[in-house]
Protein backbone atom coordinates (compact mmCIF):
# COMPACT_ATOMS: atom_id res chain seq x y z
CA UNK A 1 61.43 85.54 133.54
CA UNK A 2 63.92 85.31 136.30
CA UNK A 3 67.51 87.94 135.95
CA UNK A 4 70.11 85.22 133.38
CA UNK A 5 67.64 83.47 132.19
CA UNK A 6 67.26 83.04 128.63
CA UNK A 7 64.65 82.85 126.31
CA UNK A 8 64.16 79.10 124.58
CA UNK A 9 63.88 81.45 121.64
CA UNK A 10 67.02 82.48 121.56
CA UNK A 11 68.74 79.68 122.89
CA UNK A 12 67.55 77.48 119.73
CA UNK A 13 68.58 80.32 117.50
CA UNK A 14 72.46 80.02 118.75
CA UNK A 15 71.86 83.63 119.43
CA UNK A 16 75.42 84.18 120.85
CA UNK A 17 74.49 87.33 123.27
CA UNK A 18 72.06 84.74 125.14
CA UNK A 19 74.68 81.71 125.03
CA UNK A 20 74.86 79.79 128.62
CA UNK A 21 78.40 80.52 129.97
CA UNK A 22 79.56 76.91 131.34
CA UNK A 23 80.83 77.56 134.91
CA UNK A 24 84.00 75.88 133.88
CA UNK A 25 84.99 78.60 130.99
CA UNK A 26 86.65 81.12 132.44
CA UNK A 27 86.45 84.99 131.84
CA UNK A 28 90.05 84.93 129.42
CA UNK A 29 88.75 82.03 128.01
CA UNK A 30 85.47 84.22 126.78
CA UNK A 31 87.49 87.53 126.13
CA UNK A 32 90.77 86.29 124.78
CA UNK A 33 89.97 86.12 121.43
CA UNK A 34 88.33 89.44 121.92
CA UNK A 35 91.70 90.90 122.86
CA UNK A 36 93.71 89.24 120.58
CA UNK A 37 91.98 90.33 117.91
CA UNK A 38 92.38 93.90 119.27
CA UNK A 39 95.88 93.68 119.40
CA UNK A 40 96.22 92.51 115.85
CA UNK A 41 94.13 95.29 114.83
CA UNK A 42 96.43 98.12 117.11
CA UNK A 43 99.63 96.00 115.52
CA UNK A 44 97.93 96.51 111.97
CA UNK A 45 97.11 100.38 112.50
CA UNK A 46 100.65 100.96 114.08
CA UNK A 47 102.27 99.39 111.15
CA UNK A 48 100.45 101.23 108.77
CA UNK A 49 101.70 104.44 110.33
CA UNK A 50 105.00 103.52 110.48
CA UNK A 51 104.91 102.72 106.65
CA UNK A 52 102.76 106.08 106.27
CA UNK A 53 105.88 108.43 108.37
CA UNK A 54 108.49 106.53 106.60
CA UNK A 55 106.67 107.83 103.37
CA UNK A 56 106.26 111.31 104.21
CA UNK A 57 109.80 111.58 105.31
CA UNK A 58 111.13 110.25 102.08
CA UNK A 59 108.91 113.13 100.67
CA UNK A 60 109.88 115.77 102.75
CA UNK A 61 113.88 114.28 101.62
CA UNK A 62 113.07 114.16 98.28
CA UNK A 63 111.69 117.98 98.62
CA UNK A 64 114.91 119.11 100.17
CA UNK A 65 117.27 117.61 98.07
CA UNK A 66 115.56 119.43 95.08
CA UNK A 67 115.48 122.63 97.13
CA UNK A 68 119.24 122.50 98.00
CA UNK A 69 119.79 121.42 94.05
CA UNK A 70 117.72 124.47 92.98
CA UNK A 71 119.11 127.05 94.45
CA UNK A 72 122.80 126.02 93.99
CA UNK A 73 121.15 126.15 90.08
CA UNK A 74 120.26 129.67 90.84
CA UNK A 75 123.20 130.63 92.37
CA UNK A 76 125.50 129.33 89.43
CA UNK A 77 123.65 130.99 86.56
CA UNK A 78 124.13 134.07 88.63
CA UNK A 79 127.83 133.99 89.31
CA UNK A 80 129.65 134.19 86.22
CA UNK A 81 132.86 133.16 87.89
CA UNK A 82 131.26 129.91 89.24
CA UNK A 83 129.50 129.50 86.06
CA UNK A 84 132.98 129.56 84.36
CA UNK A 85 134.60 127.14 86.89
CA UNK A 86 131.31 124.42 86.94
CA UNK A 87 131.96 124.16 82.45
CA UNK A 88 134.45 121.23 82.09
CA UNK A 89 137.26 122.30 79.89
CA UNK A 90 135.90 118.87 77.23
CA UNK A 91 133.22 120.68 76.70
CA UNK A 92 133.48 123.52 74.29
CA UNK A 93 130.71 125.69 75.39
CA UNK A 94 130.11 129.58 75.68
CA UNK A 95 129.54 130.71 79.60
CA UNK A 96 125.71 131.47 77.47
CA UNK A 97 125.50 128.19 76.47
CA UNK A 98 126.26 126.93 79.57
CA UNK A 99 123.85 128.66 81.12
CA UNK A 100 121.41 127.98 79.13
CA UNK A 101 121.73 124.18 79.51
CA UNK A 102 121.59 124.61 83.73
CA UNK A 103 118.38 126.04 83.13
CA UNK A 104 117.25 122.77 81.30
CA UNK A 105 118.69 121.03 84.13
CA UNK A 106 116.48 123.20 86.33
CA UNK A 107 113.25 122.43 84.55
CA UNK A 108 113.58 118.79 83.97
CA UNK A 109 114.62 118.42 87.81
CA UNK A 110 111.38 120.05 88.78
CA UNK A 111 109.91 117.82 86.76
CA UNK A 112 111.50 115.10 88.08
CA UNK A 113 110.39 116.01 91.60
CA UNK A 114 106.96 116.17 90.76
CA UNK A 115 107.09 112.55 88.83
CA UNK A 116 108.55 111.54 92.18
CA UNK A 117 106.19 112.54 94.36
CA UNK A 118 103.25 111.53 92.59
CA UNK A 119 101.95 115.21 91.33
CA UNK A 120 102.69 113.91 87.71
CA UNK A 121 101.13 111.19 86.26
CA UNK A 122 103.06 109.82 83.34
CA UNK A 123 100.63 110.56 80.74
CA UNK A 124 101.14 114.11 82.26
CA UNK A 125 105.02 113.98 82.34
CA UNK A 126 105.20 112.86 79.00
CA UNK A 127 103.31 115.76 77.82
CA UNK A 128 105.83 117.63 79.41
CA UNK A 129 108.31 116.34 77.93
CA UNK A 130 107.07 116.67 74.53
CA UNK A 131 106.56 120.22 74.65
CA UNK A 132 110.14 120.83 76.58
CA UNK A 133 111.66 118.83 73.41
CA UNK A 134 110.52 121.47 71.07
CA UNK A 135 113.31 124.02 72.24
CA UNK A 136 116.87 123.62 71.12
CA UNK A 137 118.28 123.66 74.74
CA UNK A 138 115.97 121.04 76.36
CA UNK A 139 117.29 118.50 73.55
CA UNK A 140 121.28 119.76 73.45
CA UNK A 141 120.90 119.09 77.59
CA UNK A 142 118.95 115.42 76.75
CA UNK A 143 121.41 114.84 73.85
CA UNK A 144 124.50 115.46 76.44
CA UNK A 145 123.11 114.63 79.58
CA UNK A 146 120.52 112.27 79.12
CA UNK A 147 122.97 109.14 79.14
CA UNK A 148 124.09 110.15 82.87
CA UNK A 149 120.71 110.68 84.15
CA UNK A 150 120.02 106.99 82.71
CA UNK A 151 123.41 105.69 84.40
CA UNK A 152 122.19 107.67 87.87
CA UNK A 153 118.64 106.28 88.21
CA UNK A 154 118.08 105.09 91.21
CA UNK A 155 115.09 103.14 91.12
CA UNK A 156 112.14 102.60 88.47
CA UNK A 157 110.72 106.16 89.08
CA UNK A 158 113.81 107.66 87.72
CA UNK A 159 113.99 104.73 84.92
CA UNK A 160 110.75 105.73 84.00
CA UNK A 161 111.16 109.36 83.71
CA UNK A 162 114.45 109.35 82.03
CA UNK A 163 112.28 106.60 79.51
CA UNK A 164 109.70 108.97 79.03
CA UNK A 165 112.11 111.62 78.16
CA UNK A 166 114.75 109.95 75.83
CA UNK A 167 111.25 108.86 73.80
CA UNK A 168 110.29 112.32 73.51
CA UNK A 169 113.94 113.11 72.85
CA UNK A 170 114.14 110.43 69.75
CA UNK A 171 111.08 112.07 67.96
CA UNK A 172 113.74 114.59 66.58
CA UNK A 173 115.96 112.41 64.64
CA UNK A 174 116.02 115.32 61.99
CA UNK A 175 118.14 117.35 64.67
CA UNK A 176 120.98 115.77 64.12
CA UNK A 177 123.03 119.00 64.23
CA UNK A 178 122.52 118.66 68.25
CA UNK A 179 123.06 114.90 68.44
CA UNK A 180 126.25 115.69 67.01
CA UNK A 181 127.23 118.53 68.97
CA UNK A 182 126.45 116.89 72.18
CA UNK A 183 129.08 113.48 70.66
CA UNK A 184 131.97 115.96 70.22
């Protein structure tokens, strides 16, 4: 068989390797398609790791905020004199209790974080939750705080936590005695 000739075989399959190439298409004609379809495909891929970085650097936010949140945290229930100056004169609480209700604030942040990030799954959180609700603390913070966290949500991950945890909260209606507390 002479060099670009095809097989009849293959030319009454429609193989398209063996198709004759009319000598008026010309080579973009053939390939164009071929390259546009790359170029989607590059557009598609960039895209995706545009969305991808723009992810990760939320993340990497969301991780710093909590950091910088954390450790001011740490550094309060440390200093007694910025303890004293961070309790708002409304609220009638001991430096003690004070501090004891910025360590719920710690814990339910962390939480938070990890709800945010994906590292909780809300069956997961809401485990958390439940168990947190058993001390006194967690639900005097919830019972005085909760409402604000509610207000402050930002988007439907933060609606959803603070859900999950004013459901847990309400399984204590017997602890009034906190309810009350956190009114006055």
């Amino acid at each position: 068989m002479p060099p670009g000739d095809t097989p009849r075989s293959l030319r009454r399959q429609g193989h398209p390797h063996h198709q004759p190439v009319s000598p008026s298409e010309s080579h973009t004609e053939r390939f164009g398609m071929k390259t546009a379809h790359a170029v989607l495909i590059l557009a598609g891929v960039g895209a995706a790791r545009l969305v991808q970085a723009g992810q990760h650097n939320r993340q990497r936010n969301v991780l710093r905020a909590v950091q910088v949140h954390q450790e001011y945290l740490e550094t309060l229930t440390s200093d007694s004199t910025l303890l004293e100056i961070s309790v708002s004169p409304e609220e009638d609480l001991t430096l003690e209790d004070h501090r004891a209700l910025v360590h719920a604030n710690r814990l339910i942040c962390i939480l938070a974080m990890k709800f945010r990030l994906g590292l909780l799954s809300e069956e997961t959180l809401r485990i958390q939750a439940r168990k947190i609700m058993e001390r006194k603390w967690f639900r005097t913070y919830w019972a005085r705080y909760g409402g604000f966290r509610e207000f402050e949500a930002q988007d439907r991950i933060d609606r959803r936590f603070t859900a999950v945890f004013s459901d847990e909260f309400s399984v204590y209606p017997e602890d009034e005695a906190v309810r009350e507390e956190s009114a006055a």
